[in-house]
Protein backbone atom coordinates (compact mmCIF):
# COMPACT_ATOMS: atom_id res chain seq x y z
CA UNK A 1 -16.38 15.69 31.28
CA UNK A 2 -18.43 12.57 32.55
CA UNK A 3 -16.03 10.46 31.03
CA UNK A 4 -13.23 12.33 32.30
CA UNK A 5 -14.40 11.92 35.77
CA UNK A 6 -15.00 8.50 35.41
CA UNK A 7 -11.40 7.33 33.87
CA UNK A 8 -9.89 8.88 36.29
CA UNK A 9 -12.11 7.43 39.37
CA UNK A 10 -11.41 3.70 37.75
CA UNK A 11 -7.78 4.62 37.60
CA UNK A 12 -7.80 6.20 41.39
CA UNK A 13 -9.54 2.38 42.17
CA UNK A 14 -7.24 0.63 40.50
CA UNK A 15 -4.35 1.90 41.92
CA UNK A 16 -6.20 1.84 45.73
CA UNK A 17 -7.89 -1.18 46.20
CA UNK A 18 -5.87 -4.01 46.68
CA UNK A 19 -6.01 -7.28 43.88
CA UNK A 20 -5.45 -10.15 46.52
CA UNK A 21 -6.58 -10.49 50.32
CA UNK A 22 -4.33 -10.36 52.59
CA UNK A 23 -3.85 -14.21 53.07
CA UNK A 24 -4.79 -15.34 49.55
CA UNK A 25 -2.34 -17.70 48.04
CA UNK A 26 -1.82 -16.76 44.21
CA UNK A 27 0.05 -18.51 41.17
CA UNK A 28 2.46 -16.54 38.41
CA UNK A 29 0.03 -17.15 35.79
CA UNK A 30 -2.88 -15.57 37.70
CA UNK A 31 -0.23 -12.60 38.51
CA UNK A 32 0.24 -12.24 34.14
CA UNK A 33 -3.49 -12.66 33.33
CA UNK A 34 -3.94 -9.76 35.78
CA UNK A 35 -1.06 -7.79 34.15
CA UNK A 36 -2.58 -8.45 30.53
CA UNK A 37 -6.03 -7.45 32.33
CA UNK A 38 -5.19 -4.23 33.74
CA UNK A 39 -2.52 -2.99 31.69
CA UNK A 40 -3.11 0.48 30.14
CA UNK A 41 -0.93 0.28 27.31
CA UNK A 42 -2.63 -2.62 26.31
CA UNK A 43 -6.21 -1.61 26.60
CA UNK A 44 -4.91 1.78 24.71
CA UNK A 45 -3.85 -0.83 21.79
CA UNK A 46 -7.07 -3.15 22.57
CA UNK A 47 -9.37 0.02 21.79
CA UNK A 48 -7.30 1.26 18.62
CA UNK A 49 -8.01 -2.33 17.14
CA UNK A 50 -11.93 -2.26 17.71
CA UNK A 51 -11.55 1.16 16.20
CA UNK A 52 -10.05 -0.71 13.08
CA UNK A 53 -12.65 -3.53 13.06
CA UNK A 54 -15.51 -0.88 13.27
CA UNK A 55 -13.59 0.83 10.54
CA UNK A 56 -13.41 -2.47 8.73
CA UNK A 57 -17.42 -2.38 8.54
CA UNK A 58 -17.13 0.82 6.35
CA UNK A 59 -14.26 0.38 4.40
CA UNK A 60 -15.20 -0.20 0.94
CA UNK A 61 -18.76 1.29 1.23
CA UNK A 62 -20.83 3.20 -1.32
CA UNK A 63 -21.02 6.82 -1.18
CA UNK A 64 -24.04 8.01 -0.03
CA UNK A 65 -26.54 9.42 -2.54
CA UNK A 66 -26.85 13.13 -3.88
CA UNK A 67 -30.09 14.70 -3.96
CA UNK A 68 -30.09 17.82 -5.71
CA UNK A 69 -32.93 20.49 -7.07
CA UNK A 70 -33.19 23.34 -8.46
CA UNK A 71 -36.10 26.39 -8.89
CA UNK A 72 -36.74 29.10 -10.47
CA UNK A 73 -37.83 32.42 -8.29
CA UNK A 74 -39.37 34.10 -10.99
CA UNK A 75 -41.96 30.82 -11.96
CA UNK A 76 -43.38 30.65 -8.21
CA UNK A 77 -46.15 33.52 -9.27
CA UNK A 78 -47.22 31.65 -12.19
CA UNK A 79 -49.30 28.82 -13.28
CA UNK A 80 -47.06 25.97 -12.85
CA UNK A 81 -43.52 25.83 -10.63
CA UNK A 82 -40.55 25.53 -12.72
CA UNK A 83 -38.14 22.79 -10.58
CA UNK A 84 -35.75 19.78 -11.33
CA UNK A 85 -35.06 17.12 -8.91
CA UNK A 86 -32.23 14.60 -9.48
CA UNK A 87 -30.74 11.85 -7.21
CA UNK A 88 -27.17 10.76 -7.95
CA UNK A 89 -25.22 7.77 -7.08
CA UNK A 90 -21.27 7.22 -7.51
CA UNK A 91 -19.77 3.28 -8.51
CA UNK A 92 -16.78 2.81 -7.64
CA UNK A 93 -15.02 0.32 -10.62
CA UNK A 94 -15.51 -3.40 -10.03
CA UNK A 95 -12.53 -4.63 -7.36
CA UNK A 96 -12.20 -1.03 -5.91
CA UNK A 97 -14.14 -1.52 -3.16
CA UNK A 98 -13.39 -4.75 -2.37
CA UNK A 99 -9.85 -3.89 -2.11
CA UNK A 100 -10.34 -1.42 0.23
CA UNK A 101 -12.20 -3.91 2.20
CA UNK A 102 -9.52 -6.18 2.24
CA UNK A 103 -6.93 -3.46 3.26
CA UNK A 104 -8.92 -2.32 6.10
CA UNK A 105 -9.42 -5.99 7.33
CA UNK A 106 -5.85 -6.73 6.63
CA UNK A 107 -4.62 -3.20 8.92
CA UNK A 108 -7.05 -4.69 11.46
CA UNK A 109 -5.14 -8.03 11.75
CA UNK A 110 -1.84 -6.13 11.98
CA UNK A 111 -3.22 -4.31 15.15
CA UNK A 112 -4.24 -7.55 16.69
CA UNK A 113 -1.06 -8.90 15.72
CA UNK A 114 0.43 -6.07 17.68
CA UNK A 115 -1.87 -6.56 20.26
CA UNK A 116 -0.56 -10.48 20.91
CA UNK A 117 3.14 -8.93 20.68
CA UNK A 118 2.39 -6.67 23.04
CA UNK A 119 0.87 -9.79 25.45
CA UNK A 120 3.79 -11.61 24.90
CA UNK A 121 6.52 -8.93 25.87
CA UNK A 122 4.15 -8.28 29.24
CA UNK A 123 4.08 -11.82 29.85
CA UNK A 124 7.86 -11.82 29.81
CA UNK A 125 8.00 -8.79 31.91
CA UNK A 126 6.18 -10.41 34.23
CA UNK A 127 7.80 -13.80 35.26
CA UNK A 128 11.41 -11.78 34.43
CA UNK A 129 10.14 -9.55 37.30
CA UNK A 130 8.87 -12.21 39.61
CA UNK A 131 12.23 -14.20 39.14
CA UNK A 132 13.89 -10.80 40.55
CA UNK A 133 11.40 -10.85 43.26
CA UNK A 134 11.73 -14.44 44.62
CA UNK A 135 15.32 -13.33 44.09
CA UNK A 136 15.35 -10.93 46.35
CA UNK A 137 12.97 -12.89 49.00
CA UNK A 138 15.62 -15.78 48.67
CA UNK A 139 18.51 -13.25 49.25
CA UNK A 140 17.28 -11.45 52.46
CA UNK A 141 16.21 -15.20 53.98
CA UNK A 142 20.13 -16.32 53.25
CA UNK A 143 21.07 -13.29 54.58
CA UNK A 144 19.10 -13.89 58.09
CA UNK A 145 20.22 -17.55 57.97
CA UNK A 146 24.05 -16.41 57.63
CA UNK A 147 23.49 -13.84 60.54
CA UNK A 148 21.90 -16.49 62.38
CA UNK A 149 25.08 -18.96 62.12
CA UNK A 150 27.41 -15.92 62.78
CA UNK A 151 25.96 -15.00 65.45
CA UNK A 152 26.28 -18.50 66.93
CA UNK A 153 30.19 -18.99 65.88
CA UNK A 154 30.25 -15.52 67.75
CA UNK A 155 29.16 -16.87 70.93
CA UNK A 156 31.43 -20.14 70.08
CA UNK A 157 34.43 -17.87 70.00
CA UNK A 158 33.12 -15.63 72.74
CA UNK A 159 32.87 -18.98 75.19
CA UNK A 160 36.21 -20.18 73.83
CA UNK A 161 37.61 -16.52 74.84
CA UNK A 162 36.01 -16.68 78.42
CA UNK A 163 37.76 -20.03 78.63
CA UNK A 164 41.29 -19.04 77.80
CA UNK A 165 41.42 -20.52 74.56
CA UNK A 166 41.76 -17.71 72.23
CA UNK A 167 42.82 -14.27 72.33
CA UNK A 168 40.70 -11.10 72.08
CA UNK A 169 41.15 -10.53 68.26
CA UNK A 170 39.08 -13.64 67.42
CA UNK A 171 36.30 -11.86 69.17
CA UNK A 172 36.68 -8.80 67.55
CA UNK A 173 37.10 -10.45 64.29
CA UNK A 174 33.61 -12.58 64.54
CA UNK A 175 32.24 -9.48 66.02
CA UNK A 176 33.17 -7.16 62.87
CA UNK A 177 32.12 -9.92 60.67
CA UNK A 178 28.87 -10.10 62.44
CA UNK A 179 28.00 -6.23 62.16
CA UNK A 180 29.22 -6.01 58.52
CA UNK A 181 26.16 -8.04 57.77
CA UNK A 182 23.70 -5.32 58.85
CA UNK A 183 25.06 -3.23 55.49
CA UNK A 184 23.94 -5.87 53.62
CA UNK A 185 20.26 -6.12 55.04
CA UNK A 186 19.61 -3.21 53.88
CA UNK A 187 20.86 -3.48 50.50
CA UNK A 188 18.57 -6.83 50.63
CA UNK A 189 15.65 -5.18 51.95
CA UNK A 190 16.03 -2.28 49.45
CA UNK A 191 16.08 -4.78 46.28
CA UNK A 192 13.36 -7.11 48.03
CA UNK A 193 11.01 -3.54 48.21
CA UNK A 194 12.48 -2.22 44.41
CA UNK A 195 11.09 -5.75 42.84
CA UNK A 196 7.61 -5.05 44.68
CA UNK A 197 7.11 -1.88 43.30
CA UNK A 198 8.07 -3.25 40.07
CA UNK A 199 5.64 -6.17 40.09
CA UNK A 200 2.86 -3.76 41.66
CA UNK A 201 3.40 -1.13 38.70
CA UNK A 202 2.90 -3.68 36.20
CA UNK A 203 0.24 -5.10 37.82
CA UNK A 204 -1.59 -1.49 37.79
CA UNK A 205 -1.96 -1.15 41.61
CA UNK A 206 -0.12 1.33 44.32
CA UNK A 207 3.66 0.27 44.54
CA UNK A 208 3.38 -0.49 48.20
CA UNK A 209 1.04 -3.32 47.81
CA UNK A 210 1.91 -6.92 49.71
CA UNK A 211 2.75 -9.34 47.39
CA UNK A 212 0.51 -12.23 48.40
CA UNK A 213 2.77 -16.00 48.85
CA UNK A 214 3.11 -17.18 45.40
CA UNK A 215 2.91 -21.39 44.63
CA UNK A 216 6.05 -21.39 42.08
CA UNK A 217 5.86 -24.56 39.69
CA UNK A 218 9.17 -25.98 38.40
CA UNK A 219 10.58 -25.17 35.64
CA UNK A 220 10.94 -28.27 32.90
CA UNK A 221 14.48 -29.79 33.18
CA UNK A 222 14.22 -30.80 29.35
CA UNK A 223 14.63 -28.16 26.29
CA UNK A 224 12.79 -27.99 23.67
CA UNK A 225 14.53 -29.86 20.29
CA UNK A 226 15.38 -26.11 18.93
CA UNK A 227 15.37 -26.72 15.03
CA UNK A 228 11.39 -27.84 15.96
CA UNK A 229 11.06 -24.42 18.02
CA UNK A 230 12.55 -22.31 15.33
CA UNK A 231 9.72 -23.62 12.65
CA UNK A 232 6.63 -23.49 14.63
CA UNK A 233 7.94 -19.92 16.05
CA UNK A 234 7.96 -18.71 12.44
CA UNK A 235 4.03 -20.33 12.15
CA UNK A 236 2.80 -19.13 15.18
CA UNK A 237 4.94 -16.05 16.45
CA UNK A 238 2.23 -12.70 15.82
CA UNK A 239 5.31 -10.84 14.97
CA UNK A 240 6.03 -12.44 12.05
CA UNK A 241 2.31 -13.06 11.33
CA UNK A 242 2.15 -9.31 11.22
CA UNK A 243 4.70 -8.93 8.62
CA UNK A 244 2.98 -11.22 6.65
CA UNK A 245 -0.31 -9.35 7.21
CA UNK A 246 1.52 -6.55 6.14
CA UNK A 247 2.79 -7.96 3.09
CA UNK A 248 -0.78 -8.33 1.84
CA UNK A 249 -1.91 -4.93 2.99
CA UNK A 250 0.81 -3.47 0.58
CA UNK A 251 0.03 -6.22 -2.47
CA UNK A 252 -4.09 -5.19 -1.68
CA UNK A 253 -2.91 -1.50 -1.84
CA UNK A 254 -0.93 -2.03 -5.04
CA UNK A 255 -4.52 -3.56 -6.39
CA UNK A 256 -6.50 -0.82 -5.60
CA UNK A 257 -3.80 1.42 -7.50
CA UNK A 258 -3.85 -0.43 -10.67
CA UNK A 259 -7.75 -0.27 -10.45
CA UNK A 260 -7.20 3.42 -10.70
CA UNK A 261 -6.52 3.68 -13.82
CA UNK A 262 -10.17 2.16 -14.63
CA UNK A 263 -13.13 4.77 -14.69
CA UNK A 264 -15.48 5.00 -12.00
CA UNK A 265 -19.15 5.70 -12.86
CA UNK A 266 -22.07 8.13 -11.23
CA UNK A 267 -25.45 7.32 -12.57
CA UNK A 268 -27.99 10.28 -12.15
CA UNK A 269 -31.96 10.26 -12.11
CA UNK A 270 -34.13 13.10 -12.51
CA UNK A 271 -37.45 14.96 -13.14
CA UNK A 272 -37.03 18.68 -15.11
CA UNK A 273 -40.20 20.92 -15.05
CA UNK A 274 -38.09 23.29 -16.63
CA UNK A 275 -38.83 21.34 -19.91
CA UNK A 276 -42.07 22.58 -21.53
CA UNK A 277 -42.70 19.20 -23.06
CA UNK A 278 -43.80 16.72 -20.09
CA UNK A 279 -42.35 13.14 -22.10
CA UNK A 280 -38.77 15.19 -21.70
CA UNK A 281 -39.35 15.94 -17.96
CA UNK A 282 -37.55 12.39 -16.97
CA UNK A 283 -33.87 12.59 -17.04
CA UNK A 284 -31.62 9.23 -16.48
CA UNK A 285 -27.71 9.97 -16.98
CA UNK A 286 -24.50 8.18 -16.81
CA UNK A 287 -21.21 10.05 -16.05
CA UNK A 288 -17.21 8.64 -15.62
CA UNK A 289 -14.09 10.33 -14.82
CA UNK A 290 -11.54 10.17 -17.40
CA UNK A 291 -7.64 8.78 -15.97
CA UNK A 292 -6.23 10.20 -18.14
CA UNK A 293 -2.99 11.45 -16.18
CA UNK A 294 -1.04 7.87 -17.01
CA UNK A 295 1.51 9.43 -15.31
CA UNK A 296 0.22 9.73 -11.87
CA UNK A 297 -1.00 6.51 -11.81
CA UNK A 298 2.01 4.75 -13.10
CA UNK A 299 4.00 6.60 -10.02
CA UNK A 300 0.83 5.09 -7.36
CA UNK A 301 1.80 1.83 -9.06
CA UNK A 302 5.12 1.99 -8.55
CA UNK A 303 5.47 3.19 -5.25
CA UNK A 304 2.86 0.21 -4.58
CA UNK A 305 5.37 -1.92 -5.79
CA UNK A 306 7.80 -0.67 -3.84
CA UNK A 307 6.06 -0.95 -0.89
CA UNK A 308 5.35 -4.53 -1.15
CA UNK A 309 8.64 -5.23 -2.09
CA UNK A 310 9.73 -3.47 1.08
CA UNK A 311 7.53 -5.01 3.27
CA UNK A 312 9.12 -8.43 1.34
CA UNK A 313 12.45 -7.90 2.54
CA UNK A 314 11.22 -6.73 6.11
CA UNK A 315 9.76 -9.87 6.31
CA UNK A 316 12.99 -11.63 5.39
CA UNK A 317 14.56 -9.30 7.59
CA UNK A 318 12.40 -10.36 10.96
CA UNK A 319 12.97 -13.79 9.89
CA UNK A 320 16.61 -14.21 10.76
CA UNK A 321 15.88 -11.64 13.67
CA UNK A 322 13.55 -14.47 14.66
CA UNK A 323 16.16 -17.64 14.26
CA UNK A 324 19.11 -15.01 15.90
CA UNK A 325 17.06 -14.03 19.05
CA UNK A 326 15.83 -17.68 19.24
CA UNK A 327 18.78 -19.16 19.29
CA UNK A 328 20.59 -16.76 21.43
CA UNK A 329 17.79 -17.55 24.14
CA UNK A 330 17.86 -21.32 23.97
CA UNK A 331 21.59 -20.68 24.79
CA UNK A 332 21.19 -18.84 27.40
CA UNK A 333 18.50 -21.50 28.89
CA UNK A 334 20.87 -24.14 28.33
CA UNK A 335 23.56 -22.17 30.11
CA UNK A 336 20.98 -21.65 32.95
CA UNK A 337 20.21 -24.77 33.38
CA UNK A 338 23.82 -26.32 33.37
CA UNK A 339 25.04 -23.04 36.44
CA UNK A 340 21.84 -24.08 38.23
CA UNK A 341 22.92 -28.27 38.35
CA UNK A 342 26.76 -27.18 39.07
CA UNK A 343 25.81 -24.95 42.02
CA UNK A 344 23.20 -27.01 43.49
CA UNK A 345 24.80 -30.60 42.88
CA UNK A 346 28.76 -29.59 43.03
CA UNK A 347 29.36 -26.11 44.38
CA UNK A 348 27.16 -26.34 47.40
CA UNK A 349 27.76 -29.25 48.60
CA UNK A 350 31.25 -28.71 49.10
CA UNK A 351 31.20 -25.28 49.91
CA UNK A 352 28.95 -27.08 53.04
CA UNK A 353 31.70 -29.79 53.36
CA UNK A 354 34.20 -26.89 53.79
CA UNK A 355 32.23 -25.24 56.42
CA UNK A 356 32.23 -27.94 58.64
CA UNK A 357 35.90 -29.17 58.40
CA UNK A 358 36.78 -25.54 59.22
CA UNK A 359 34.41 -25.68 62.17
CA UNK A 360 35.26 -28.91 63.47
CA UNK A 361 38.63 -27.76 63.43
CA UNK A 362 38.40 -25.12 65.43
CA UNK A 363 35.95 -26.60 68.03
CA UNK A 364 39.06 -29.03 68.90
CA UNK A 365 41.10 -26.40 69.25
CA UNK A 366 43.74 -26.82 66.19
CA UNK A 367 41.44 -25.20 63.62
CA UNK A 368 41.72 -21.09 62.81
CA UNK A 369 38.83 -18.72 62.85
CA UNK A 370 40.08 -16.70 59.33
CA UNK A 371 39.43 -20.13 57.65
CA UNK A 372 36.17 -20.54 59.66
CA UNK A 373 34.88 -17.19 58.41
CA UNK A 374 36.18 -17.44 54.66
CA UNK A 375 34.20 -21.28 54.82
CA UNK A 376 31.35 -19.20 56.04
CA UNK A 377 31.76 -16.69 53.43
CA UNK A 378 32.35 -19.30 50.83
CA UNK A 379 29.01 -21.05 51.60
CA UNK A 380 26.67 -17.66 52.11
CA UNK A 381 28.30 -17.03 48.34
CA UNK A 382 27.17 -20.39 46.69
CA UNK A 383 24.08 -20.14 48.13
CA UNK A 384 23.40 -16.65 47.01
CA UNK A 385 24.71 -17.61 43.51
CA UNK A 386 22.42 -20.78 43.64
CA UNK A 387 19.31 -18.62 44.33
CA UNK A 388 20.66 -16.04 41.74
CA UNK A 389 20.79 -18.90 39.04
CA UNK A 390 17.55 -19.49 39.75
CA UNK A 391 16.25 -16.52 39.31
CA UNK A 392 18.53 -16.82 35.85
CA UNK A 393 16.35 -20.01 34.61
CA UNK A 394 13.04 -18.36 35.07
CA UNK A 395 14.39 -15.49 33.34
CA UNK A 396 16.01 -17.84 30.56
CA UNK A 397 12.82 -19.55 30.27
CA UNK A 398 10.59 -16.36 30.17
CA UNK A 399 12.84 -14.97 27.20
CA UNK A 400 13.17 -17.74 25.30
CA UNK A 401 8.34 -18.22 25.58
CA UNK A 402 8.26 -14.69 24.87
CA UNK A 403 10.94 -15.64 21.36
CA UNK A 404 9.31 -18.45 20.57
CA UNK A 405 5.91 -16.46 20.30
CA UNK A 406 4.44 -18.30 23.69
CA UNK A 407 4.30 -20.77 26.62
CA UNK A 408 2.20 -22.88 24.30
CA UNK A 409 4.55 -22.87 21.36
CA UNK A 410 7.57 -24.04 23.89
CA UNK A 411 5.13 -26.65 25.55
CA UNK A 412 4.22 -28.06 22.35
CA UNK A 413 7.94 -28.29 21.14
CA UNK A 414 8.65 -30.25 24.43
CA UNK A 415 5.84 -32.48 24.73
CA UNK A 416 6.60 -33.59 21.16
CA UNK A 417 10.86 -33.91 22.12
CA UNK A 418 10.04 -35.84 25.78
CA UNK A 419 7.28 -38.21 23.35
CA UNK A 420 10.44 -39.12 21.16
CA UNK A 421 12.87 -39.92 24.03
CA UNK A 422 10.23 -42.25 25.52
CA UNK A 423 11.33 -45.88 24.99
C-alpha cells in the first residue's frame, strides 16, 4: 500500500509542478532528455530490463542442495536411534548451464535493445512535435502580421472613400476581408494550444503548462552521403542489433536442446544407522536420468532449428525494412530541403514584389483593390507555406535520426561527407 501511495504522489508531482520557470530559456535537446527522463513507458521497459539482468545473475545456477533423513518411531525407546541422513546435489551436464547463462544474458540485451528503440522513436516524437509547435507559434504571428497590414489597407481605402475616390464596396470588401481573419485566429490559437498539450503530455507534466522560449539551432543544409548512412545504420541501429541478439538467443537455445539429450547427474552423501554394521553406515551415491525418449528431443531440436532459422530470415527481413524506410526518409529530407529554398528564395520574394505593385497601384489611383487583396492573400499564403516547410525539415530530419538509429549516426555520416567536399 506504501508503494501505492507513493507512485501515485510522484505521479500527482509530476504532472503539478512545473519543469521550467517561468522565464527560463530552454533548448530541444534539453526538452528530449526530459521526455526520455520522465517517460513512463520507458521506465516500465527500463525496470523489465534490470529485472532481466538480475535474472541474468541466476540463470544457469546450481540447484540448491537436498537434505533428507529419515527415523524410525519404534527405535527412539531403545538403546541406540535408528536414523539416515543424506545430502544431495543435482549437475546439470557440462554446457547446460552455461547456455542458459548465455540465453538469459542474450534476452537481457534484446530488452536494452528495445529500450534504445524505444529512445529513439521518443526522440522523434519529440522534435516532430516541437516542429508542429513552432508551427503553430509561426502561424498565429503571420496571422497577427496579416491582420495588422489589413487593417492598415482598410484605413487606406477607408481615407480614399472619405475622399471621393472609391465607392462604398471597396470598404465593405476590405472590411469583410478584415473580419474573415478572426475565423482563422481561432483555428490558429486552437492548433498553437493542441501542440502544447501534446509536447506537455510527452513531457509527463499537466497539458496546460507554458512552454518556456525555446533557442532553435539550424538544421544542416548538407545530407548525409546515403549509401554511408545505410551501412553504419545497419552497425549501429538497436533494432537491428536486436535481431541479431535474437538470432543468438535462438542458436544458444538450440544448444541447450541438443545438450538434452546428455544425462545429468545427482551425487548423494549419507550416514545410515539403520545398518547394524558401523563401516556400512557411510553412503556416497551417484544417480543420472536416462533420455531415452529420442523422440522428444529430436522435436526440441528441431523446433530449435526452426527458430533460429526464423529469427534468420526476420533478420533479413528488418534489413531491407531498414534500407526501404531509410531511403524513403532521406527523400523526403531532400524534398524538404529543396520546398524550403524555393519558398524562401523564389516564392516569397515575389509573392512580396506582387504585393507592392498591387499597392502602389492603387495608392495612385489606377490600381484595383480585388488585385490588392488576392496580392495580400498570395503573400500571407507563401509565408504560411514557408513556415509550414519548415516545420517539414525538422520533421524530415527527425525521421530520417530516428531511421538511421540516431543524431549521432547522421552527424557522423555528415561530418565524414562535408570532410570529403573540403578542397
Amino acid at each position: 500500500m506504501w508503494q501505492k501511495n507513493s507512485f501515485i504522489a510522484f505521479t500527482f508531482f509530476c504532472l503539478t509542478t512545473p519543469l521550467f520557470a517561468a522565464d527560463a530559456v530552454t533548448s530541444v535537446d534539453t526538452l528530449v532528455a526530459t521526455a526520455l527522463q520522465r517517460n513512463p513507458s520507458l521506465a516500465a521497459m527500463s525496470s523489465t530490463l534490470d529485472a532481466l539482468e538480475h535474472a541474468t545473475q541466476q540463470a544457469g545456477s546450481l540447484d540448491d542442495p537436498m537434505l533428507m533423513t529419515r527415523t524410525a518411531p519404534s527405535s527412539w525407546s531403545g538403546d541406540s536411534t535408528s536414523y539416515m541422513l543424506e545430502i544431495s546435489q543435482r549437475l546439470p551436464w557440462p554446457g547446460k548451464r552455461a547456455a542458459m547463462r548465455n540465453i538469459a544474458e542474450q534476452e537481457a540485451r534484446m530488452q536494452a535493445a528495445n529500450v534504445a528503440v524505444a529512445q529513439l522513436a521518443l526522440t522523434s516524437d519529440v522534435k516532430a512535435t516541437v516542429a508542429d509547435y513552432l508551427f503553430a507559434m509561426e502561424a498565429l504571428s503571420l496571422h497577427t502580421t496579416n491582420r495588422q497590414l489589413l487593417e492598415e489597407l482598410k484605413n487606406l481605402v477607408l481615407s480614399r472613400y472619405e475622399a471621393g475616390g472609391v465607392d462604398k464596396q471597396d470598404v465593405l470588401l476590405t472590411e469583410l476581408t478584415w473580419r474573415s481573419l478572426f475565423r482563422e485566429k481561432l483555428q490558429r490559437e486552437r492548433q498553437l494550444s493542441e501542440m502544447r498539450t501534446r509536447l506537455n503530455i510527452l513531457l509527463n507534466q499537466a497539458a496546460d503548462t507554458p512552454i518556456p522560449p525555446l533557442t532553435i539551432s539550424p538544421l544542416p543544409q548538407q545530407l548525409p552521403n546515403v549509401i554511408r548512412l545505410r551501412d553504419l545504420a545497419l552497425l549501429r541501429h538497436p533494432e537491428f542489433t536486436s535481431h541479431l541478439t535474437h538470432i543468438s538467443a535462438e542458436k544458444e537455445t538450440l544448444k541447450l536442446a541438443q545438450l538434452d539429450r546428455y544425462p545429468d547427474v545427482e551425487i548423494q552423501a549419507g550416514y545410515d544407522r539403520f545398518m547394524d554394521d558401523a563401516e556400512d553406515r557411510a553412503i556416497l551415491g551417484v544417480s543420472i536420468n536416462l533420455p531415452l525418449q529420442s523422440a522428444k528431443r529430436t522435436a526440441q531440436e528441431q523446433q530449435a532449428t526452426a527458430q533460429v532459422q526464423a529469427a534468420q530470415w526476420a533478420l533479413a527481413d528488418k534489413r531491407n525494412q531498414l534500407m526501404l524506410a531509410l531511403r524513403l526518409a532521406w527523400d523526403a529530407t531532400q524534398e524538404a530541403q529543396g520546398t524550403l529554398v524555393l519558398y524562401e528564395q523564389q516564392l516569397l520574394p515575389l509573392a512580396k514584389e506582387n504585393r507592392e505593385a498591387a499597392l502602389s497601384s492603387y495608392r495612385s489611383g489606377t490600381g484595383d483593390l480585388n488585385k490588392v487583396l488576392n496580392a495580400e492573400q498570395q503573400v500571407a499564403s507563401v509565408e504560411l507555406e514557408l513556415a509550414a516547410s519548415k516545420a517539414a525539415l525538422r520533421r524530415a530530419w527527425a525521421a530520417l535520426e530516428n531511421t538511421a538509429g540516431g543524431a549521432s549516426v547522421v552527424a557522423e555520416v555528415l561530418s565524414t561527407t562535408t570532410q570529403e567536399q573540403q578542397p
